[in-house]
Protein backbone atom coordinates (compact mmCIF):
# COMPACT_ATOMS: atom_id res chain seq x y z
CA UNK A 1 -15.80 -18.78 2.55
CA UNK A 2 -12.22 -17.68 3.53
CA UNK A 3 -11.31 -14.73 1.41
CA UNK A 4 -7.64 -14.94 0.27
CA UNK A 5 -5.13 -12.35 2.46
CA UNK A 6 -2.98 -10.11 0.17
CA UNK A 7 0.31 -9.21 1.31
CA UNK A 8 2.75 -6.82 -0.95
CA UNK A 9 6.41 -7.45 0.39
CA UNK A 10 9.77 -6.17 -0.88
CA UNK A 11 12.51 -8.54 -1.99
CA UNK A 12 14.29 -7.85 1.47
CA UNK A 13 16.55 -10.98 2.73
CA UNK A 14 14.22 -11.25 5.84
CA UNK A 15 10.89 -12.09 3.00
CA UNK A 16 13.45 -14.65 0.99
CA UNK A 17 14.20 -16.69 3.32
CA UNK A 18 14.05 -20.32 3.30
CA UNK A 19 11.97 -20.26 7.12
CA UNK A 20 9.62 -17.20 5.64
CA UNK A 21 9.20 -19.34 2.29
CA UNK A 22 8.11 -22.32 4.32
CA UNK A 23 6.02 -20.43 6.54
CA UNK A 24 4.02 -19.13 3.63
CA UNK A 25 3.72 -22.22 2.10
CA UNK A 26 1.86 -23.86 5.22
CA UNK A 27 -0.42 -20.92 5.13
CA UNK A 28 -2.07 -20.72 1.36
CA UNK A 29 -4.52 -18.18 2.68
CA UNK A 30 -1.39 -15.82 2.41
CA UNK A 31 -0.96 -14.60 -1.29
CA UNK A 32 2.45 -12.63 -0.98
CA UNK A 33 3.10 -9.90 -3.87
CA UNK A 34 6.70 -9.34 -4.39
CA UNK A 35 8.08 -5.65 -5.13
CA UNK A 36 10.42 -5.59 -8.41
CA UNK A 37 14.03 -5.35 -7.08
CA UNK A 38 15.47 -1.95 -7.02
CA UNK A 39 12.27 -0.18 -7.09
CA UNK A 40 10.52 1.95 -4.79
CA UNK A 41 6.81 0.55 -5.41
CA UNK A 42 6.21 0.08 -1.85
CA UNK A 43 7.58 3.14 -0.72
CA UNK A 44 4.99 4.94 -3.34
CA UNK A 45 2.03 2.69 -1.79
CA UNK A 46 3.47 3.87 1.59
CA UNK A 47 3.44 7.11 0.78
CA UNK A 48 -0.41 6.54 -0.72
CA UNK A 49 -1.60 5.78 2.53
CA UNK A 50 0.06 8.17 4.84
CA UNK A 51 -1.37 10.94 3.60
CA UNK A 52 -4.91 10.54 4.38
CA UNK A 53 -3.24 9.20 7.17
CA UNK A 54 -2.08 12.08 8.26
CA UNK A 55 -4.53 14.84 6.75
CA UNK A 56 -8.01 13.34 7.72
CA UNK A 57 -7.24 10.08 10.67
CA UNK A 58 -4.79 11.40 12.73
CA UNK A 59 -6.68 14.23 14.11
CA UNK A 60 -9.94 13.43 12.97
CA UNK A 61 -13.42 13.87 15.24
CA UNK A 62 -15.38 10.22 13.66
CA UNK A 63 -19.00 10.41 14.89
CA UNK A 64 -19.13 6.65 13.20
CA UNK A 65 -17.61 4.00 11.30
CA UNK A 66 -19.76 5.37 7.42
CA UNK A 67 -18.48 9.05 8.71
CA UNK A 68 -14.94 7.76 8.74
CA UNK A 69 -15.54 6.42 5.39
CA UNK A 70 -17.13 9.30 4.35
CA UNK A 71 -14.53 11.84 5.25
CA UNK A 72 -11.71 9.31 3.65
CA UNK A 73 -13.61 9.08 0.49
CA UNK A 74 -13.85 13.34 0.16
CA UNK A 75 -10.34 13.31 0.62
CA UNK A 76 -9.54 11.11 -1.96
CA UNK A 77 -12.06 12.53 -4.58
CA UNK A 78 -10.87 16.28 -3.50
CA UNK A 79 -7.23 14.74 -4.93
CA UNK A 80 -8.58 13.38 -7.52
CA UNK A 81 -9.75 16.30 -8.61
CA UNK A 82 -6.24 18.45 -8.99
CA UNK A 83 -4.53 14.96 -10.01
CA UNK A 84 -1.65 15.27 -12.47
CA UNK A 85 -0.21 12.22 -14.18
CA UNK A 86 3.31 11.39 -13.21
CA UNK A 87 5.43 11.65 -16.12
CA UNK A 88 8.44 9.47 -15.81
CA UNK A 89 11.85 10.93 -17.17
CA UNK A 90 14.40 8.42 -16.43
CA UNK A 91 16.36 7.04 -19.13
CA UNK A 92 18.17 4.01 -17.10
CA UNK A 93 21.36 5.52 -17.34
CA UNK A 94 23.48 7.68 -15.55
């Protein structure tokens, strides 16, 4: 079984174009995700991502592949833990 590939893109000119369109349509494996225009949802998914990145890969001593894991997974339940929900205060206009 081939398991489907995900792919979250932005709606840059580069992703739109008629050769990128065509190249994803002769590869249905590829399941591209499009980004609303004029939001920031990959930049939040970036920013996700970097910090483990940064506070637990980067500079990290792995003994093995399930202490890797392990390590990522403290991190992210250690955030969980002092998690505040984003409360969004934008009206839409200026």
């Amino acid at each position: 079984m081939s398991w489907p590939i995900r792919v979250v893109l932005d709606n840059g000119s580069a992703h739109t174009a008629k050769k990128t369109k065509a190249w994803l349509a002769g590869h249905p494996r590829r399941h591209v995700h499009w980004t609303p225009p004029h939001a920031s949802w990959l930049n939040q998914i970036e920013l996700y991502f970097s910090a483990p990145a940064k506070s637990v890969i980067r500079y990290g001593d792995f003994s093995s592949r399930d202490d890797l894991i392990s390590k990522i997974e403290s991190y992210i339940l250690g955030k969980n833990e002092t998690a505040k929900p984003y409360r969004w205060t934008c009206d839409g206009t200026r």
